[in-house]
N, C-alpha and C. Protein backbone atom coordinates (compact mmCIF):
# COMPACT_ATOMS: atom_id res chain seq x y z
N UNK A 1 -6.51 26.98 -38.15
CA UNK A 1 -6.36 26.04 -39.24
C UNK A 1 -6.32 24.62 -38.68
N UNK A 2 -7.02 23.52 -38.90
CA UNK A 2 -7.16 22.60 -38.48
C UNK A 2 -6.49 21.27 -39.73
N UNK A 3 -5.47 20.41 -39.23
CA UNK A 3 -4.49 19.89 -39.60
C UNK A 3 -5.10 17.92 -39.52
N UNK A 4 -4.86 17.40 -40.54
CA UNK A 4 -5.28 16.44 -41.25
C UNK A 4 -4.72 15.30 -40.16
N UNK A 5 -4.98 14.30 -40.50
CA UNK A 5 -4.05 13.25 -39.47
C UNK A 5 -2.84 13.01 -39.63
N UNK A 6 -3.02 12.91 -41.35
CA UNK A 6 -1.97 13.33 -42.34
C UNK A 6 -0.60 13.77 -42.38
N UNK A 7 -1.60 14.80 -42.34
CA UNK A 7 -0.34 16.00 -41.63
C UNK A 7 0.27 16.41 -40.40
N UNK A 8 -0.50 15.53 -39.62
CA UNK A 8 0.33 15.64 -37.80
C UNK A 8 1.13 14.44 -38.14
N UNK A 9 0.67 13.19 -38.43
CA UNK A 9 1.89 12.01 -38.98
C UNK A 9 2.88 12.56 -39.72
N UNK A 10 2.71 13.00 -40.45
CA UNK A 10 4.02 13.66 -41.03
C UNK A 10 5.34 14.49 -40.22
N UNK A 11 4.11 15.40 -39.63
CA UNK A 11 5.13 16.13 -38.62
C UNK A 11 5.70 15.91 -37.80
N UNK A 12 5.45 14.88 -36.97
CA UNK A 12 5.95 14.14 -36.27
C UNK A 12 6.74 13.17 -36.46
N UNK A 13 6.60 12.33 -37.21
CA UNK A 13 7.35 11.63 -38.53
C UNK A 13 8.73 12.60 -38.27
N UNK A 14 8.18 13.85 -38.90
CA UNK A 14 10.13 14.42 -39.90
C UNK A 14 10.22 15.05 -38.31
N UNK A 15 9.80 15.23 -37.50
CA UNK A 15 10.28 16.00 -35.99
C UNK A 15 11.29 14.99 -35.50
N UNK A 16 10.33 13.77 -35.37
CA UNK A 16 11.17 13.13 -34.31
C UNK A 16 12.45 12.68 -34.93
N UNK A 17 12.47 12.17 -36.46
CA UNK A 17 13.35 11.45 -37.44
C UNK A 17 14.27 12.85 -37.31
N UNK A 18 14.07 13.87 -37.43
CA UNK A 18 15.39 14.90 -37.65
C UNK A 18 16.51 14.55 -36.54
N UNK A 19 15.97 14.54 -35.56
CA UNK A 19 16.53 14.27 -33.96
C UNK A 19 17.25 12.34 -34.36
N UNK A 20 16.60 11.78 -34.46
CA UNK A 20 16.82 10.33 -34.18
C UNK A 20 18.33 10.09 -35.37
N UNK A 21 17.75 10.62 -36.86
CA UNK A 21 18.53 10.08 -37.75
C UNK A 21 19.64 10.69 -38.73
N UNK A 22 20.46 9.99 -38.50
CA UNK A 22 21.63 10.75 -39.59
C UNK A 22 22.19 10.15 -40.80
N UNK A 23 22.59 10.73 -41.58
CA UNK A 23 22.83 9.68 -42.88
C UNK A 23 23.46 8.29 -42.48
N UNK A 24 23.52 7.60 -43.30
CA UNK A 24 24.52 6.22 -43.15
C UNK A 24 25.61 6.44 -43.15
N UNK A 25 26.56 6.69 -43.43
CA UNK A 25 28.02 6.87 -42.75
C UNK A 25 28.10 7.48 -41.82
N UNK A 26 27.58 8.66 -40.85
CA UNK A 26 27.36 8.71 -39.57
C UNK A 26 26.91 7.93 -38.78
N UNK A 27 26.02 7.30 -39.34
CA UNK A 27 25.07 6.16 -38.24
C UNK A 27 26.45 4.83 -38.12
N UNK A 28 26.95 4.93 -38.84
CA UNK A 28 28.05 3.77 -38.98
C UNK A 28 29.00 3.81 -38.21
N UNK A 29 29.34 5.35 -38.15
CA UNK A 29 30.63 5.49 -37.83
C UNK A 29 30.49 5.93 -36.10
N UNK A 30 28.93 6.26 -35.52
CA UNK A 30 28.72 6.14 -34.39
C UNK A 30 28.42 5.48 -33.27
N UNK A 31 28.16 4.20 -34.73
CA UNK A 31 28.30 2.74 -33.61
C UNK A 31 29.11 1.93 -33.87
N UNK A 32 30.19 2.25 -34.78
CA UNK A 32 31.45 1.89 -34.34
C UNK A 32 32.23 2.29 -33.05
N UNK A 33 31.84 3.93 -33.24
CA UNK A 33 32.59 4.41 -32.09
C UNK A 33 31.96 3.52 -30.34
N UNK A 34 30.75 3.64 -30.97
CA UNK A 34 29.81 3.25 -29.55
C UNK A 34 30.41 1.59 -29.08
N UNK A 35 30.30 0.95 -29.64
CA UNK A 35 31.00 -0.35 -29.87
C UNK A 35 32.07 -0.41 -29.47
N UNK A 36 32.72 0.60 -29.87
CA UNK A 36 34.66 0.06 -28.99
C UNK A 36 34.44 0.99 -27.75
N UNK A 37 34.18 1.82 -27.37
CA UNK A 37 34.03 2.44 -26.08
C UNK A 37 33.26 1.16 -24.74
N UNK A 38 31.88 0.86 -25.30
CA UNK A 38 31.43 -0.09 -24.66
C UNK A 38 31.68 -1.79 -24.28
N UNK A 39 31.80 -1.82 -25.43
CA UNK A 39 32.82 -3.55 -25.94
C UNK A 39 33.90 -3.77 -26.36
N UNK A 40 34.96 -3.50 -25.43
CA UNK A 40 36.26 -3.27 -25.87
C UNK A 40 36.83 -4.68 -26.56
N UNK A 41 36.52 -5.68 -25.79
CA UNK A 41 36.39 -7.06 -26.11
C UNK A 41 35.65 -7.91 -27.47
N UNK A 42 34.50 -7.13 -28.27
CA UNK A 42 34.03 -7.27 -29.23
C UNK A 42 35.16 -7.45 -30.45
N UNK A 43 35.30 -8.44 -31.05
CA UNK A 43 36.20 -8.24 -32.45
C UNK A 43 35.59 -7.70 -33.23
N UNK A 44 36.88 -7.37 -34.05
CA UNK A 44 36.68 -5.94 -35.02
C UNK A 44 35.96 -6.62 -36.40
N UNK A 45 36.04 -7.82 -36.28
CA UNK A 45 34.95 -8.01 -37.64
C UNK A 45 33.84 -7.94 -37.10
N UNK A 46 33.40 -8.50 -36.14
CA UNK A 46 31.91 -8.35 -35.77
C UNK A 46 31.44 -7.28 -35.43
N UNK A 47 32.43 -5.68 -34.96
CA UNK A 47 31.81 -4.46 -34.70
C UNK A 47 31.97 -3.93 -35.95
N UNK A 48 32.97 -4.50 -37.04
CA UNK A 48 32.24 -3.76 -38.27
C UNK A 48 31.37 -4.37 -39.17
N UNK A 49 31.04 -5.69 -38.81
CA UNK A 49 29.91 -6.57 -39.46
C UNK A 49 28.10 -5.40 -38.77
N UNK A 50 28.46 -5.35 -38.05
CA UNK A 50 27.12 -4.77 -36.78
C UNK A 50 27.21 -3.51 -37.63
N UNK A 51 28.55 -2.67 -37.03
CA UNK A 51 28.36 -1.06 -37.79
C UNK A 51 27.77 -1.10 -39.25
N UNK A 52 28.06 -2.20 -40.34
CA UNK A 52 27.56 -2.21 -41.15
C UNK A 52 26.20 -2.28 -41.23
N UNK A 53 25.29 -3.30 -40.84
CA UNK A 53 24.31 -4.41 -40.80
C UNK A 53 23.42 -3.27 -40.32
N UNK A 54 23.69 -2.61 -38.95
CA UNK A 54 22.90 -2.23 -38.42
C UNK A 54 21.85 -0.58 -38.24
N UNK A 55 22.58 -0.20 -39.06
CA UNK A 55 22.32 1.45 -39.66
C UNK A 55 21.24 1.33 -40.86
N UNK A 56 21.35 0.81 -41.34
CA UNK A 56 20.52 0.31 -42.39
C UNK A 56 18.51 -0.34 -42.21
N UNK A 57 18.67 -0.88 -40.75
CA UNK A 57 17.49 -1.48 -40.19
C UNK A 57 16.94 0.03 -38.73
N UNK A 58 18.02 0.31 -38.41
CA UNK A 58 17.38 1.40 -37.83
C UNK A 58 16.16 2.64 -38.14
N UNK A 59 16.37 3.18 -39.42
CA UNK A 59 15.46 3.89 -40.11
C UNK A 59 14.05 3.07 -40.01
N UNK A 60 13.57 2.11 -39.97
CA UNK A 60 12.39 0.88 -40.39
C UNK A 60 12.19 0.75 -38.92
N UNK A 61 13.05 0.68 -38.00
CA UNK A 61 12.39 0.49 -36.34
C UNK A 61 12.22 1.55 -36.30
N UNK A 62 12.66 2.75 -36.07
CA UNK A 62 12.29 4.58 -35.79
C UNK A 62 11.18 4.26 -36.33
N UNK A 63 11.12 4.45 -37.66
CA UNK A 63 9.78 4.51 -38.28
C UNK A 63 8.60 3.80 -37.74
N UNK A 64 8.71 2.57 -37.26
CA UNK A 64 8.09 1.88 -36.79
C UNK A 64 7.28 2.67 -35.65
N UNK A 65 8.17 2.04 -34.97
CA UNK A 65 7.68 3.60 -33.50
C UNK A 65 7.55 4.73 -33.34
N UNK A 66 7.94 5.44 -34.30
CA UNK A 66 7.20 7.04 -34.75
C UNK A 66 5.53 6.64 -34.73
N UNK A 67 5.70 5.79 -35.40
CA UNK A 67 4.20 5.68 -35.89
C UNK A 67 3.22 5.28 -34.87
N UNK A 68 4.01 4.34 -34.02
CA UNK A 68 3.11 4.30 -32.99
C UNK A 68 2.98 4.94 -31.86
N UNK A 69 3.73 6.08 -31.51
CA UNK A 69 3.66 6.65 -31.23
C UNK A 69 2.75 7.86 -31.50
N UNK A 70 2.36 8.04 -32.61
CA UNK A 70 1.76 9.34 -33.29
C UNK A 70 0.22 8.22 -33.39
N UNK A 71 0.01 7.14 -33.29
CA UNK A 71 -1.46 6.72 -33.04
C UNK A 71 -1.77 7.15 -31.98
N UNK A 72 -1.17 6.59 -31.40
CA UNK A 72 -1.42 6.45 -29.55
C UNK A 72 -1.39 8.61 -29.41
N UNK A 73 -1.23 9.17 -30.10
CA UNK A 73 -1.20 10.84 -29.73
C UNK A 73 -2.59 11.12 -30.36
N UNK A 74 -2.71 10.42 -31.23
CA UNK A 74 -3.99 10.47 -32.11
C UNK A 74 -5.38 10.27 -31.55
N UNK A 75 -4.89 9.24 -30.70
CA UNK A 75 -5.92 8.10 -29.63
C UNK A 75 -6.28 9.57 -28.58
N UNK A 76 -4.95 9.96 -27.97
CA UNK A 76 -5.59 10.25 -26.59
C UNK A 76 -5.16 11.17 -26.32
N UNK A 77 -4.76 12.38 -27.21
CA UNK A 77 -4.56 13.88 -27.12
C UNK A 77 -5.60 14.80 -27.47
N UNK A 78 -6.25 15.53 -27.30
CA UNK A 78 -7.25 16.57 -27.75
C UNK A 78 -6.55 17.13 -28.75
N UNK A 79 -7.45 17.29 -30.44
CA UNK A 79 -7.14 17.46 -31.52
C UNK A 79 -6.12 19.18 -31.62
N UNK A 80 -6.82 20.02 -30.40
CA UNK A 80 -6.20 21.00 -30.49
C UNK A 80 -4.65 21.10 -29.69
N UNK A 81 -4.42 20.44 -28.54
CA UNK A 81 -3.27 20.30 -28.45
C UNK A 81 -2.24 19.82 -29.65
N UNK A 82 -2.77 18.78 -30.10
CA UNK A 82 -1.52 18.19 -31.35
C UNK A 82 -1.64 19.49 -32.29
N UNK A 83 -2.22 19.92 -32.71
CA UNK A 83 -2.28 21.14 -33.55
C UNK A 83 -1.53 22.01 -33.37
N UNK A 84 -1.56 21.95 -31.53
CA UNK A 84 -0.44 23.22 -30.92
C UNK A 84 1.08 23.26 -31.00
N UNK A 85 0.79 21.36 -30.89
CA UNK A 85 2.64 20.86 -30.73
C UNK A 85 2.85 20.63 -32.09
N UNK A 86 2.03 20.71 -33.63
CA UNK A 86 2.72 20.53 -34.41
C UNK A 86 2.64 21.74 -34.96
N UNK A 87 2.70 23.18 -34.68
CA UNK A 87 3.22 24.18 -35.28
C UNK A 87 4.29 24.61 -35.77
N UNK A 88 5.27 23.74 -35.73
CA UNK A 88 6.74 24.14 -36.34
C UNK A 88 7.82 24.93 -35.61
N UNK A 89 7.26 25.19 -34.01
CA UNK A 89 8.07 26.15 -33.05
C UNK A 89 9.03 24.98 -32.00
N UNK A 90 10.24 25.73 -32.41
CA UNK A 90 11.01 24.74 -31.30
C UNK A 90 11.12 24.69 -30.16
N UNK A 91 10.05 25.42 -29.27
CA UNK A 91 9.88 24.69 -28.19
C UNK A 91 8.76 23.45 -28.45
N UNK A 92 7.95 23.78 -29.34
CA UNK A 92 6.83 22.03 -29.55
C UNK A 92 7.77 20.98 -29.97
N UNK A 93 8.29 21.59 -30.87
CA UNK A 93 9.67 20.44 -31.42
C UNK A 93 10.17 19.56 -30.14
N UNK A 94 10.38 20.45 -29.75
CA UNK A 94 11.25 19.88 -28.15
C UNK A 94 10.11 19.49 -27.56
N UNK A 95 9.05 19.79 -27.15
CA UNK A 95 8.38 18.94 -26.48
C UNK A 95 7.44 17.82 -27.20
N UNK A 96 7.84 17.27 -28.38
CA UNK A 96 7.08 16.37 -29.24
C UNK A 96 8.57 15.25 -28.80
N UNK A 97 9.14 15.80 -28.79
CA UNK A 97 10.55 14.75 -28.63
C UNK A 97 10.80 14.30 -27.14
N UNK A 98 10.56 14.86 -26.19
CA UNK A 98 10.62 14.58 -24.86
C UNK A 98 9.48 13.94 -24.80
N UNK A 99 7.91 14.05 -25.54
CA UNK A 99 6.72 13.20 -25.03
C UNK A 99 7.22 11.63 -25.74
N UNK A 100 7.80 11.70 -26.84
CA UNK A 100 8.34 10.60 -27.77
C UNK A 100 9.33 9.45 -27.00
N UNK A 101 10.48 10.44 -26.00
CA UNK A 101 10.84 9.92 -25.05
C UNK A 101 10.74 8.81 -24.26
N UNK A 102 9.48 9.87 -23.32
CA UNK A 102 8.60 9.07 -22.32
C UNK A 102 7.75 7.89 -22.76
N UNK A 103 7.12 8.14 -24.14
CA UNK A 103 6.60 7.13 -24.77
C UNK A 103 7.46 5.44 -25.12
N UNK A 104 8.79 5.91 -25.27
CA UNK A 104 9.55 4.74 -25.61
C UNK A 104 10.03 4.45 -24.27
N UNK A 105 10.20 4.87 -23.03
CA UNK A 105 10.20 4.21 -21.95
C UNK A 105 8.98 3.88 -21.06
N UNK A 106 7.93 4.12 -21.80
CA UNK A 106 6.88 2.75 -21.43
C UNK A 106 7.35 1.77 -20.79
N UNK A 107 6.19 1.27 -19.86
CA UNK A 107 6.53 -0.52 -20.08
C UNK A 107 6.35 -1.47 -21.12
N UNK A 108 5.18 -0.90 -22.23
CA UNK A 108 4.76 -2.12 -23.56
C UNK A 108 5.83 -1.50 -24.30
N UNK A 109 6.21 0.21 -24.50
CA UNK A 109 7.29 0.13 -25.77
C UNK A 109 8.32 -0.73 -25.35
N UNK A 110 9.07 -0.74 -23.89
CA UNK A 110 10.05 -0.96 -23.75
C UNK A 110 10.38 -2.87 -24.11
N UNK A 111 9.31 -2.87 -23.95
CA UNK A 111 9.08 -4.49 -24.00
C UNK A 111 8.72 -4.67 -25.75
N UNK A 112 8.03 -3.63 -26.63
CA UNK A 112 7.66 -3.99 -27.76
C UNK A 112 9.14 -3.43 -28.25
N UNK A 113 10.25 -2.67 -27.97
CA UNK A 113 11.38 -2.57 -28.52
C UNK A 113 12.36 -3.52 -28.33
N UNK A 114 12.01 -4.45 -27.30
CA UNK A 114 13.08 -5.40 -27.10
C UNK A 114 12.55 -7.03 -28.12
N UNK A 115 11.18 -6.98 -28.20
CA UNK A 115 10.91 -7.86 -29.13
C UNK A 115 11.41 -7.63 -30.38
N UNK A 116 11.24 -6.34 -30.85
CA UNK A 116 11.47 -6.09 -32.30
C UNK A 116 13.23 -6.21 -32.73
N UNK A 117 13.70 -5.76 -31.46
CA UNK A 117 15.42 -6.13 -31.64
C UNK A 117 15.71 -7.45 -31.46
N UNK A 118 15.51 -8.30 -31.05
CA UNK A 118 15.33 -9.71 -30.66
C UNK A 118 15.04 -10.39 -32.07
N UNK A 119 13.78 -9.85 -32.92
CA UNK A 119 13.34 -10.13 -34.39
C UNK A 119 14.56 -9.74 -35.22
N UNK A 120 14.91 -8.72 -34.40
CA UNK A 120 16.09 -8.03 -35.66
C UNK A 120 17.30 -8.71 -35.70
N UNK A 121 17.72 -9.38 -34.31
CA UNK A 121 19.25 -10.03 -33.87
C UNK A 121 19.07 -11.37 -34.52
N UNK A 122 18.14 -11.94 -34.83
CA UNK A 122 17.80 -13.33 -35.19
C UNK A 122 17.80 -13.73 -36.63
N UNK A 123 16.85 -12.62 -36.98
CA UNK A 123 16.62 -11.91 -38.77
C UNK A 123 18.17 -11.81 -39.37
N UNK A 124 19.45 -10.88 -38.68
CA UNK A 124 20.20 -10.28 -39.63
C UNK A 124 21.74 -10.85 -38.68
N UNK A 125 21.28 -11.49 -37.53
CA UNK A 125 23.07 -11.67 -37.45
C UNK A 125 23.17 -13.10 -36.83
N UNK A 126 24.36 -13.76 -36.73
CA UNK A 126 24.25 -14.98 -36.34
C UNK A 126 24.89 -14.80 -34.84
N UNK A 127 24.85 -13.78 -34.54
CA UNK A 127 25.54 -13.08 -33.19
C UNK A 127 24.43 -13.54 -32.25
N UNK A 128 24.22 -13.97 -31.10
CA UNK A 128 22.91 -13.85 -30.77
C UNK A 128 23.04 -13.11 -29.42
N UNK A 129 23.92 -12.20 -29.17
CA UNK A 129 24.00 -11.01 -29.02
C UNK A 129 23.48 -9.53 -29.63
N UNK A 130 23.23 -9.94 -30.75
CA UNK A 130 23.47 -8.73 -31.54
C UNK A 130 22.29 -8.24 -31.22
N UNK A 131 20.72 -8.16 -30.93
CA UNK A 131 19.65 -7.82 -30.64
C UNK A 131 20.14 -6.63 -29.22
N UNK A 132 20.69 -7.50 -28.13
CA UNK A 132 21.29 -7.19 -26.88
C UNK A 132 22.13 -5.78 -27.29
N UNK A 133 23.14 -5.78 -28.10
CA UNK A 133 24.24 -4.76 -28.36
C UNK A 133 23.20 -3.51 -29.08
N UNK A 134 22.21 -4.23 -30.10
CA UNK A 134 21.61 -3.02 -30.75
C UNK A 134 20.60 -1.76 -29.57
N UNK A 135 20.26 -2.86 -28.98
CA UNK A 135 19.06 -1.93 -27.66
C UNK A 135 20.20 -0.99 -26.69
N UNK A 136 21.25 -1.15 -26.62
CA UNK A 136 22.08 -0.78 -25.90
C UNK A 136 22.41 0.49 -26.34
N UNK A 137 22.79 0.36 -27.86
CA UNK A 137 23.05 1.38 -28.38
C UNK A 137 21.77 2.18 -28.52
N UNK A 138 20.43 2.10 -28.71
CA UNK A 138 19.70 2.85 -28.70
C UNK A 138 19.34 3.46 -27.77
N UNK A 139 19.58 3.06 -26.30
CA UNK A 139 19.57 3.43 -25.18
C UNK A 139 20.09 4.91 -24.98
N UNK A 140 21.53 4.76 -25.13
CA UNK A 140 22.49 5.72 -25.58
C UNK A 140 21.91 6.69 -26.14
N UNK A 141 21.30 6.29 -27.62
CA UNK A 141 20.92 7.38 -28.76
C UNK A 141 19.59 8.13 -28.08
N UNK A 142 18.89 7.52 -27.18
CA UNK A 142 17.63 8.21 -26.28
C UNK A 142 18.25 9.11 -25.64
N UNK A 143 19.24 8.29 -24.94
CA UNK A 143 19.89 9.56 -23.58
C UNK A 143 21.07 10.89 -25.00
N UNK A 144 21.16 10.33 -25.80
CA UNK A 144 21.77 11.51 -26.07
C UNK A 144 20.50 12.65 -26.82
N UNK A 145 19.77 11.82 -27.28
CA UNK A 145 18.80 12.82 -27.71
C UNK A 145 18.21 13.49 -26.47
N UNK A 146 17.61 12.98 -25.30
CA UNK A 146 17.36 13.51 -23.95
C UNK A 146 18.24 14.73 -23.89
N UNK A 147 19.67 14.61 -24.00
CA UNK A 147 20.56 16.10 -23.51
C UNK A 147 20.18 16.79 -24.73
N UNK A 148 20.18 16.23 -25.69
CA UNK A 148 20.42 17.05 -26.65
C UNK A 148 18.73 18.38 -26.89
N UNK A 149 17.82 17.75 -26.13
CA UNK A 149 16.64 18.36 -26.22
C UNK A 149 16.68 19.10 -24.82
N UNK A 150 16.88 18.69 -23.71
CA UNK A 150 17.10 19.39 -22.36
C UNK A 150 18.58 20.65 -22.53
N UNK A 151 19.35 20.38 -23.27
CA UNK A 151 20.15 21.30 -23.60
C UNK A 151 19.11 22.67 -24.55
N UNK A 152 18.87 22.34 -25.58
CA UNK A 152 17.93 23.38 -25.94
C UNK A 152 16.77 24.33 -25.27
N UNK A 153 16.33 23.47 -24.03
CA UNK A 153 15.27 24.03 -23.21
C UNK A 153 16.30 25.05 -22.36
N UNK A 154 17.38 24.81 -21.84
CA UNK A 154 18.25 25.53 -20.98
C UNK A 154 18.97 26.42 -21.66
């Protein structure tokens, strides 16, 4: 059965987003936590100005980079491999998320994620930190997704 572009964007889309995203009061309440563990020194209006602010813009960057990510798979994967990894089996699962990974530690993602947080710290806070604190935390959310996918392989 041969699968639309469509439909590998999609799958990849809800693959990687299952892993990345959790409702808004989790996302809130995990970078709060992340925030006082890391920035003990941060005041508590500004880590709950951020915990607020910043759960909300996350969904729109993921998305962002899902997507470019799933071009760039589009670009330069053989149609039947993506076909293979988007069968719905959790070992492809797991390995659509570990290639997703490697993809965001690029040198252009890593550099096109620090622009877009930089857009974002400027856009939504008067912190001009706050770009700095958000990449930090996503850092985190990579390496925990990393165990959390290397745990499943083991």
């Amino acid at each position: 059965m041969t699968l639309s572009d469509i439909s590998i964007r999609e799958h990849i889309s809800r693959t990687v987003m299952e892993r990345l995203d959790q409702d808004l009061e989790r996302r809130r309440e995990a970078l709060r936590d992340y925030l006082s563990l890391t920035m003990p020194n941060l005041s508590e209006t500004t880590s709950d100005h951020l915990a607020t602010m910043v759960p909300t813009v996350l969904p729109d960057l993921y998305a962002k980079w899902i997507a470019m990510f799933t071009d760039r798979l589009l670009e330069t994967v053989p149609r039947n491999q993506l076909e293979f990894l988007c069968d719905g089996s959790e070992e492809n699962s797991a390995a659509l998320i570990l290639i997703y990974i490697m993809f965001l530690e690029s040198e252009r993602m890593e550099q096109q994620i620090e622009d877009d947080l930089k857009a974002y710290g400027l856009e939504h806070s008067t912190d001009p930190d706050a770009g700095g604190i958000v990449a930090d935390y996503l850092r985190a959310k990579v390496e925990q997704l990393r165990a959390s996918v290397g745990g499943n392989k083991g």
